[in-house]
C-alpha atoms as a PDB file:
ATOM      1  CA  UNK A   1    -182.662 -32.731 -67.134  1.00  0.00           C
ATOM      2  CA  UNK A   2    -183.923 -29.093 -67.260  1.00  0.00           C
ATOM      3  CA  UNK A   3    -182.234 -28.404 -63.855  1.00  0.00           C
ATOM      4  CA  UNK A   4    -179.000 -29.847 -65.091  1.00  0.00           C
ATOM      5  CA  UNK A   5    -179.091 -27.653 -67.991  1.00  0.00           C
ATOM      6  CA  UNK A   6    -180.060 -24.495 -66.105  1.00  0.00           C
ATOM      7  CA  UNK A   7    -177.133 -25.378 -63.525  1.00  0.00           C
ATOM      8  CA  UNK A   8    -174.624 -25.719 -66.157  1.00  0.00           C
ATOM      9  CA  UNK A   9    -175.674 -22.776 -68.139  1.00  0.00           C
ATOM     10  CA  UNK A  10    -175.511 -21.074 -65.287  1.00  0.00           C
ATOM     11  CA  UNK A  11    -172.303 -22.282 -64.322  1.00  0.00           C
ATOM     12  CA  UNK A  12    -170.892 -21.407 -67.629  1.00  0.00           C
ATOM     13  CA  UNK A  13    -171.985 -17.926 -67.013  1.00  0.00           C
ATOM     14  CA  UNK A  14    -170.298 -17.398 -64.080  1.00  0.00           C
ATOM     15  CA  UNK A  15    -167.051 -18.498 -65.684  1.00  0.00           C
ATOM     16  CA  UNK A  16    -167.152 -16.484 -68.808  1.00  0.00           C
ATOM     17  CA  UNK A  17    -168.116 -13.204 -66.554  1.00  0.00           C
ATOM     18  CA  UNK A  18    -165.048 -14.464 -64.025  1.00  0.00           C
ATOM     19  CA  UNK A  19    -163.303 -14.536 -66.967  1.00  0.00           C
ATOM     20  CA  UNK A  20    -163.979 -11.032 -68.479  1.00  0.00           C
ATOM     21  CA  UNK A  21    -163.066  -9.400 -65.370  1.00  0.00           C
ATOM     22  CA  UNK A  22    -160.114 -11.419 -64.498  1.00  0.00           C
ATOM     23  CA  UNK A  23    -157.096  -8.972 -65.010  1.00  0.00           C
ATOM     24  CA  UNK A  24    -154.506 -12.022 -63.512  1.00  0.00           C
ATOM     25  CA  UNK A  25    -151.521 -11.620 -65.457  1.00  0.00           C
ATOM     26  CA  UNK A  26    -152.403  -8.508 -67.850  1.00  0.00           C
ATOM     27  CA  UNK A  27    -148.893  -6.880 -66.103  1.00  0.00           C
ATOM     28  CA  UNK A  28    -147.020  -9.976 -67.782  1.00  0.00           C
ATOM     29  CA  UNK A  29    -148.731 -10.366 -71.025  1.00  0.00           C
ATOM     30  CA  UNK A  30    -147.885  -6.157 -71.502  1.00  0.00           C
ATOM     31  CA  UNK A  31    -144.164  -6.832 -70.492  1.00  0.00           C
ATOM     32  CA  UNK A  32    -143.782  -9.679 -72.820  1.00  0.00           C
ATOM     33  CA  UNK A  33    -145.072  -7.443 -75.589  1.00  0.00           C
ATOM     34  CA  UNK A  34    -142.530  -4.639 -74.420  1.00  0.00           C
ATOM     35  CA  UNK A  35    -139.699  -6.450 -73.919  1.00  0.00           C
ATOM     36  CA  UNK A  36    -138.253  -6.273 -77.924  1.00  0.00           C
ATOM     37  CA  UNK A  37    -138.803  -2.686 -77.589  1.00  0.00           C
ATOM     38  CA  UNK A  38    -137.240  -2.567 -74.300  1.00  0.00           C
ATOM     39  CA  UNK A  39    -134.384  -4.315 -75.736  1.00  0.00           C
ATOM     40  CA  UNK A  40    -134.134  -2.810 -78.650  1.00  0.00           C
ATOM     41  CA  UNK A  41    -133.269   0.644 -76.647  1.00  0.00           C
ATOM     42  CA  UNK A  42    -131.169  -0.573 -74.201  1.00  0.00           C
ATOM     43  CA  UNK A  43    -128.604  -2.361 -77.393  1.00  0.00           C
ATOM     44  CA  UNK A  44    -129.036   1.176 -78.967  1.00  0.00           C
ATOM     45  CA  UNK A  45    -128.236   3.198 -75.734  1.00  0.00           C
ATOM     46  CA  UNK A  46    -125.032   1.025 -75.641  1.00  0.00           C
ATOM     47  CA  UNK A  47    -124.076   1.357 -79.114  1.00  0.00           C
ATOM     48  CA  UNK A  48    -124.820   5.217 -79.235  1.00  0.00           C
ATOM     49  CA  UNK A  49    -122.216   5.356 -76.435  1.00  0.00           C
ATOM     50  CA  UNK A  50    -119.776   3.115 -78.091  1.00  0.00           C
ATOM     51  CA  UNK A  51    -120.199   5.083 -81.744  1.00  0.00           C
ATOM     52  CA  UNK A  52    -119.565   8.263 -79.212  1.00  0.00           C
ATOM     53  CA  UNK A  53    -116.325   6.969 -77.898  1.00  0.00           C
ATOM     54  CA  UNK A  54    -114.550   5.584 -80.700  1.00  0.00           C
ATOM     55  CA  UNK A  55    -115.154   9.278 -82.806  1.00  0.00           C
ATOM     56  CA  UNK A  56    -113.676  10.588 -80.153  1.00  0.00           C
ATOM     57  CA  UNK A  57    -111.059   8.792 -79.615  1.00  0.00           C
ATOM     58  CA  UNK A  58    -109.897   8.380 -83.643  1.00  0.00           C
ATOM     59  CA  UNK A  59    -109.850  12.295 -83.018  1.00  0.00           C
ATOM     60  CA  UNK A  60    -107.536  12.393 -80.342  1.00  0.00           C
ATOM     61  CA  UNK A  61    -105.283   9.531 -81.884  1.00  0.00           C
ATOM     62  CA  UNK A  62    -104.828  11.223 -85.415  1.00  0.00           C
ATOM     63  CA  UNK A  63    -104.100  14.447 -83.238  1.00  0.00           C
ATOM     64  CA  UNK A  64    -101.435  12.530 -81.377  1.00  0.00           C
ATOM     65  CA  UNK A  65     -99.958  10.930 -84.086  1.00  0.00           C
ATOM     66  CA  UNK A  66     -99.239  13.987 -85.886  1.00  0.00           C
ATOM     67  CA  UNK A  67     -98.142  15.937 -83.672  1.00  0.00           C
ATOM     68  CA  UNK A  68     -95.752  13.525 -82.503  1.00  0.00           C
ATOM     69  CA  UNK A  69     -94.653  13.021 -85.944  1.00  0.00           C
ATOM     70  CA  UNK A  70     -94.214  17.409 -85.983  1.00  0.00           C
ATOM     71  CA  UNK A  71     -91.999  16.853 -83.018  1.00  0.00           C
ATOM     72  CA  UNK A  72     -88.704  15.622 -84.238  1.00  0.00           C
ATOM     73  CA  UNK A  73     -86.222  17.328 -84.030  1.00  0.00           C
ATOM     74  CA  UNK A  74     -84.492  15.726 -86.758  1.00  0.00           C
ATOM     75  CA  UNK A  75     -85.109  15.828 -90.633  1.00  0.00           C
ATOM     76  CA  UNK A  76     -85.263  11.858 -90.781  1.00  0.00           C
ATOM     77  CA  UNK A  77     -86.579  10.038 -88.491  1.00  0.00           C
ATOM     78  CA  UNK A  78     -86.051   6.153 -87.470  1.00  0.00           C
ATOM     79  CA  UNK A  79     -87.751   3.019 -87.931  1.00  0.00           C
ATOM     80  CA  UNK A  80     -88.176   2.813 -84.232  1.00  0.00           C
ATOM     81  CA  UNK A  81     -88.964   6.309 -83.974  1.00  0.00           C
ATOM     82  CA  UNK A  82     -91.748   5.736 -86.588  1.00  0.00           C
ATOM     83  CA  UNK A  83     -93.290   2.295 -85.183  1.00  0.00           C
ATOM     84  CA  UNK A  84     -93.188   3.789 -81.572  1.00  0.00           C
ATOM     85  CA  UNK A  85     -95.488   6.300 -82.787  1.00  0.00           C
ATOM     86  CA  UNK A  86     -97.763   4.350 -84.541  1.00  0.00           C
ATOM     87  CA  UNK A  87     -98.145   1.431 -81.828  1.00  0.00           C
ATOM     88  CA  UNK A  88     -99.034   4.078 -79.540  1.00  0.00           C
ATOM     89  CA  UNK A  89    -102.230   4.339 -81.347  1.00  0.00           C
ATOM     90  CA  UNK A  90    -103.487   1.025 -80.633  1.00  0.00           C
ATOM     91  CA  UNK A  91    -102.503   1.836 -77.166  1.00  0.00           C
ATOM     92  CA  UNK A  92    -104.662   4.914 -77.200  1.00  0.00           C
ATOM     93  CA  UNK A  93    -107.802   3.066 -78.676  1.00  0.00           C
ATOM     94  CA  UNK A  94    -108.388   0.849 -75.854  1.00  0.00           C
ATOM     95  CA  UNK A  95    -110.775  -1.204 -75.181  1.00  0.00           C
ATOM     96  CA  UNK A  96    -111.643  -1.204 -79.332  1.00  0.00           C
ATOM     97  CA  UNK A  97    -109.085  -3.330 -80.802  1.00  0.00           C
ATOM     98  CA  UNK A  98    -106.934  -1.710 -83.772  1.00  0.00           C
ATOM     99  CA  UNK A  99    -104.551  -4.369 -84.251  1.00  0.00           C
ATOM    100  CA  UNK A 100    -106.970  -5.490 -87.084  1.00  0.00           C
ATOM    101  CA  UNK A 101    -109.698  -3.262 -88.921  1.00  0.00           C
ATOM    102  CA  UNK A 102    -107.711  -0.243 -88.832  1.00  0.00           C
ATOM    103  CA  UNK A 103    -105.482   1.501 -90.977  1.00  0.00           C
ATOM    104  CA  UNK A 104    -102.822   4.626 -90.272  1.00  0.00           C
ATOM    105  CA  UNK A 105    -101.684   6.777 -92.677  1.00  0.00           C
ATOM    106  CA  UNK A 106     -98.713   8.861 -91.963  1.00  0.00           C
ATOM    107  CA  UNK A 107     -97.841  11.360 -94.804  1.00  0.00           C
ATOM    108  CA  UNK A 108     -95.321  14.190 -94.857  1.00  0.00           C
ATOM    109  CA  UNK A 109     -96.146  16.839 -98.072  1.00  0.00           C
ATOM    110  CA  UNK A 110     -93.945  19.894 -98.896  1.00  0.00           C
ATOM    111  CA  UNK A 111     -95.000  22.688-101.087  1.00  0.00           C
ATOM    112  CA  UNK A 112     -94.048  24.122-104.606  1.00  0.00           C
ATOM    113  CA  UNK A 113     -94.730  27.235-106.373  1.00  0.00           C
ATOM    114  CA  UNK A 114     -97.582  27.660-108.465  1.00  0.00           C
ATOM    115  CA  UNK A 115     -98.144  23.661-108.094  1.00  0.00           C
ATOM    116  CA  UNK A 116     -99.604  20.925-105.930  1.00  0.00           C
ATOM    117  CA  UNK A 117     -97.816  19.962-103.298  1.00  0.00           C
ATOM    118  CA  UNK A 118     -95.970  16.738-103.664  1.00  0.00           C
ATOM    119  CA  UNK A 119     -95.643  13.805-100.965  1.00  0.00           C
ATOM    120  CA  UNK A 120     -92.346  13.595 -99.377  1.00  0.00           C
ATOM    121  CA  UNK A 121     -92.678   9.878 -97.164  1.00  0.00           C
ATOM    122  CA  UNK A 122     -95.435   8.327 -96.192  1.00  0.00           C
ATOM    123  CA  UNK A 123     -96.372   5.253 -94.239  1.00  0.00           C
ATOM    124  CA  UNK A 124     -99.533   2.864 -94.177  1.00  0.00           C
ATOM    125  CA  UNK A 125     -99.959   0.329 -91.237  1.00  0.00           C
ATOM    126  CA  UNK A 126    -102.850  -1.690 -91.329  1.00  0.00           C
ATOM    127  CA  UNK A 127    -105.630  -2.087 -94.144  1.00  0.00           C
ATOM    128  CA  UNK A 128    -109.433  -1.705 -94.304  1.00  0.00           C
ATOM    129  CA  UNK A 129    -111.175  -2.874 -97.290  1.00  0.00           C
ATOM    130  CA  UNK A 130    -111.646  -0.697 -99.617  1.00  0.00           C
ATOM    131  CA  UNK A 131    -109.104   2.056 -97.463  1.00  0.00           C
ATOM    132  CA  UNK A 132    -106.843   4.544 -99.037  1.00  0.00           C
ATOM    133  CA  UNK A 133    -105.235   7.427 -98.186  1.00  0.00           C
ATOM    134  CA  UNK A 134    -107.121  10.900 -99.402  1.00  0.00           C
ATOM    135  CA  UNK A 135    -103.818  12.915 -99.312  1.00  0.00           C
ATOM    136  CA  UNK A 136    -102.446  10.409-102.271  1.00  0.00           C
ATOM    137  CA  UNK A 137    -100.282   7.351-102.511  1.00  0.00           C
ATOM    138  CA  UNK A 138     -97.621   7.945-104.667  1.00  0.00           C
ATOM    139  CA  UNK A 139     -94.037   9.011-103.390  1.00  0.00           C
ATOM    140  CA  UNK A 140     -92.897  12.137-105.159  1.00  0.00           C
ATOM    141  CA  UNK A 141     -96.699  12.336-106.488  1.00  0.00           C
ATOM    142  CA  UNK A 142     -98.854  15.437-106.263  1.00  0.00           C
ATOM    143  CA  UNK A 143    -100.652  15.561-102.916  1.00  0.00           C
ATOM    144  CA  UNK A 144    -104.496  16.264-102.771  1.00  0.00           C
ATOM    145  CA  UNK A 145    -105.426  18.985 -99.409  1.00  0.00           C
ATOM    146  CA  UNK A 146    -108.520  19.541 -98.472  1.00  0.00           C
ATOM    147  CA  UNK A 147    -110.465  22.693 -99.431  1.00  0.00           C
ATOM    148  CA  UNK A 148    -109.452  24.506 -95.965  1.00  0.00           C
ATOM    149  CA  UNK A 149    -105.889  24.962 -97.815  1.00  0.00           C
ATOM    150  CA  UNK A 150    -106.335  27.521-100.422  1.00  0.00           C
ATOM    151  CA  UNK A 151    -105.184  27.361-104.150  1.00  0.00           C
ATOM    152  CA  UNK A 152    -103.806  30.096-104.616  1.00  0.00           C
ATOM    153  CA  UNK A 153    -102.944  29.476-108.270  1.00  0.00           C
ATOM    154  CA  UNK A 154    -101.427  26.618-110.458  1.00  0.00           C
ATOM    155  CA  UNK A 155    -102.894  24.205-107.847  1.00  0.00           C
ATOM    156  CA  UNK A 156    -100.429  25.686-105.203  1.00  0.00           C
ATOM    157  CA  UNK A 157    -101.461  25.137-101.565  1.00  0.00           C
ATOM    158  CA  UNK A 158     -98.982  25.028 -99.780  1.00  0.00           C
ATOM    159  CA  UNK A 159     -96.245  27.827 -99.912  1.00  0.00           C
ATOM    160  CA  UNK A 160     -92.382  26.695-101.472  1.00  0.00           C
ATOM    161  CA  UNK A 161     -91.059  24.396 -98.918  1.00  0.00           C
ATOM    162  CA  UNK A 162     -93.279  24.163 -96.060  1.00  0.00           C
ATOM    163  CA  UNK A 163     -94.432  21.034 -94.993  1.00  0.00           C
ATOM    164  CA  UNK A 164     -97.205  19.570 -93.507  1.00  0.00           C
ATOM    165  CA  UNK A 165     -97.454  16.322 -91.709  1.00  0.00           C
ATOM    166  CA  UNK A 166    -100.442  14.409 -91.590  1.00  0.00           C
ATOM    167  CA  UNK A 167    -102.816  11.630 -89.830  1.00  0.00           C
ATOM    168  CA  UNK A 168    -105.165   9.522 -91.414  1.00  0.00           C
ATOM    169  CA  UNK A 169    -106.876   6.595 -89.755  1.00  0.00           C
ATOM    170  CA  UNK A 170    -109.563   4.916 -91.177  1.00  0.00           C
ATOM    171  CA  UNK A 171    -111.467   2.069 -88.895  1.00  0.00           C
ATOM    172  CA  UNK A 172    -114.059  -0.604 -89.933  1.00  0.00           C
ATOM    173  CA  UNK A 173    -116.780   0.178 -87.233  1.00  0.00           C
ATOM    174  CA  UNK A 174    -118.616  -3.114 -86.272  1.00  0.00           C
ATOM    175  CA  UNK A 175    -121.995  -2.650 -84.099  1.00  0.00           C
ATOM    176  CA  UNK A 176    -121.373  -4.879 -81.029  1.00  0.00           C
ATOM    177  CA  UNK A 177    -125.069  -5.337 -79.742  1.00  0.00           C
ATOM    178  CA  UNK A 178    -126.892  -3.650 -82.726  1.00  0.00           C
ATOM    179  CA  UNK A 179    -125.143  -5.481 -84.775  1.00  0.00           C
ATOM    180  CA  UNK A 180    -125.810  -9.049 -83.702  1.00  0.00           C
ATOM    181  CA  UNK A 181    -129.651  -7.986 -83.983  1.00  0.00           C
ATOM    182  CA  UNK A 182    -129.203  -7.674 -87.736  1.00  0.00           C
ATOM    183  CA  UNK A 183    -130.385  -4.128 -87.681  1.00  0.00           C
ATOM    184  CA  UNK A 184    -126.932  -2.093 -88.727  1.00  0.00           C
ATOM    185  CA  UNK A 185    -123.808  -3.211 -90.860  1.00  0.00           C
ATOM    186  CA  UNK A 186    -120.625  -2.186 -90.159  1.00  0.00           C
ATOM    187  CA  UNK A 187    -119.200   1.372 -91.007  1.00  0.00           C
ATOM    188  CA  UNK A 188    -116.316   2.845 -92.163  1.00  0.00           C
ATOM    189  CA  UNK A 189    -114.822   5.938 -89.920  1.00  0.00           C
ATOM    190  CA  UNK A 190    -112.659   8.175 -91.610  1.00  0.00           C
ATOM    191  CA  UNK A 191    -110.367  11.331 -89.021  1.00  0.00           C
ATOM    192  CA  UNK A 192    -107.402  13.115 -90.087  1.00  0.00           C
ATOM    193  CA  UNK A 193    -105.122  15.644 -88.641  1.00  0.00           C
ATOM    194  CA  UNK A 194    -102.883  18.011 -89.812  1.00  0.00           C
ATOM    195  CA  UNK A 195     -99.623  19.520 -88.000  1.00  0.00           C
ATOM    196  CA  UNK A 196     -96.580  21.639 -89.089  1.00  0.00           C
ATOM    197  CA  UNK A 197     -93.112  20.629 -88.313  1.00  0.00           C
ATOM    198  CA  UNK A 198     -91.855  22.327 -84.839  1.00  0.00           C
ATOM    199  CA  UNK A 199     -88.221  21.990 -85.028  1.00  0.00           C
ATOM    200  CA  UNK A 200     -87.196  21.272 -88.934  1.00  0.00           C
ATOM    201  CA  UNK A 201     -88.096  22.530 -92.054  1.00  0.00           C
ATOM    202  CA  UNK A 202     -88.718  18.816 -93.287  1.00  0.00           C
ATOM    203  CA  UNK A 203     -89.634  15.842 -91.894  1.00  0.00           C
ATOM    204  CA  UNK A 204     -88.938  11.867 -93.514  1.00  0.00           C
ATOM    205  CA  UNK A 205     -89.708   8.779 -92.168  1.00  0.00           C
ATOM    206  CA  UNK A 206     -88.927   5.244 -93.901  1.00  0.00           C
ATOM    207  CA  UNK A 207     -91.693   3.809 -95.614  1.00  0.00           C
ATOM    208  CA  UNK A 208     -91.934   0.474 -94.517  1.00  0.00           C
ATOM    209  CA  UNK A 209     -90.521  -1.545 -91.662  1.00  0.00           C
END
C-alpha cells in the first residue's frame, strides 16, 4: 500500500511539474485575449478613413455646387438647370449614398445698405433631422453670414446689390464598422461654400421642382 502511494504521489508530481512548464498553447491563449483589441483597431482604421473621405468630399461637393450655381450666365435659371446641379452631388459622393440622409441647400443673398442682406431664392433637397439652413429660410428674409463677412454698420455685409451664392450640405454620418460595435452614434456633418456670380449681377433659381 505504501508503494502504491509513493508511486502515485510521485506520479502526481511529475504531472503538476509537466504541467508548470508546459508553455503548449500560451501563443493562442495571448491571441484570443488580443483579438477584441486587434479588432477594435482594425474597425477604427477603417472608419478613420471613411470619416476622412466623406469631409473631403462634402468639401469638394459644396465647392462644386456653388460654383456651378455662380456660372450662369443668365439671371434665372431653370428647373433643369437647377436639378442637374444638384443630382450631380450625389454623383460626386460616391460610394456614400446621398439619396437619403443628406440635405442641399442652395441660397442666392443680395446686399442692402446699412442692412442685412436679404435671401433672393433658395432651394432645399433632401432633409436630415433636425437640418436647417444657417444662411436663413425665409424668401425675402434677412440672411445670416458668417463672421468672415464684415458688418460694416446697420447689420450690412454685403455691399448694395452684390450677391452671393451659396452651398450648404448637411449629412447624417453613420459609423459603418464602429458603429455596429455600439461604440459611436451617428453624426451630423455640416460644409458650406460661398461663390460670387461670374457673369450676372443676380442669380434666381425656382424654389421647388
Amino acid at each position: 500500500m505504501k508503494k502504491l502511494l509513493r508511486n502515485f504521489r510521485t506520479l502526481t508530481i511529475g504531472k503538476i511539474k509537466a504541467f508548470a512548464i508546459d508553455r503548449t498553447g500560451v501563443a493562442m491563449t495571448e491571441f484570443a485575449m488580443m483579438l477584441p483589441v486587434l479588432m477594435i483597431l482594425t474597425a477604427g482604421s477603417f472608419e478613420v478613413a471613411r470619416y476622412a473621405l466623406i469631409n473631403q468630399k462634402m468639401d469638394r461637393i459644396v465647392a462644386t455646387l456653388s460654383d456651378l450655381v455662380a456660372r450662369s450666365d443668365g439671371t434665372s435659371m431653370t428647373e433643369t438647370e437647377i436639378s442637374n446641379i444638384i443630382d450631380s452631388a450625389r454623383y460626386m459622393a460616391r460610394p456614400f449614398d446621398f439619396s437619403n440622409d443628406s440635405m442641399i441647400v442652395l441660397t442666392s443673398v443680395q446686399g442692402r445698405t446699412a442692412a442685412a442682406p436679404y435671401i433672393l431664392s433658395q432651394r432645399v433637397s433632401g432633409t436630415v433631422t433636425g437640418g436647417k439652413s444657417a444662411i436663413g429660410e425665409a424668401i425675402n428674409g434677412d440672411a445670416s453670414l458668417p463672421p468672415a463677412f464684415i458688418d460694416v454698420g446697420g447689420g450690412e455685409t454685403l455691399p448694395e446689390t452684390e450677391t452671393l451664392v451659396v452651398a450648404e450640405l448637411i449629412y447624417t454620418y453613420k459609423p459603418y464598422l464602429i458603429g455596429a460595435l455600439g461604440l459611436f452614434d451617428e453624426t451630423i456633418l455640416y460644409r458650406d461654400a460661398y461663390f460670387r456670380p461670374r457673369f450676372t449681377a443676380r442669380i434666381t433659381f425656382p424654389s421647388a421642382p
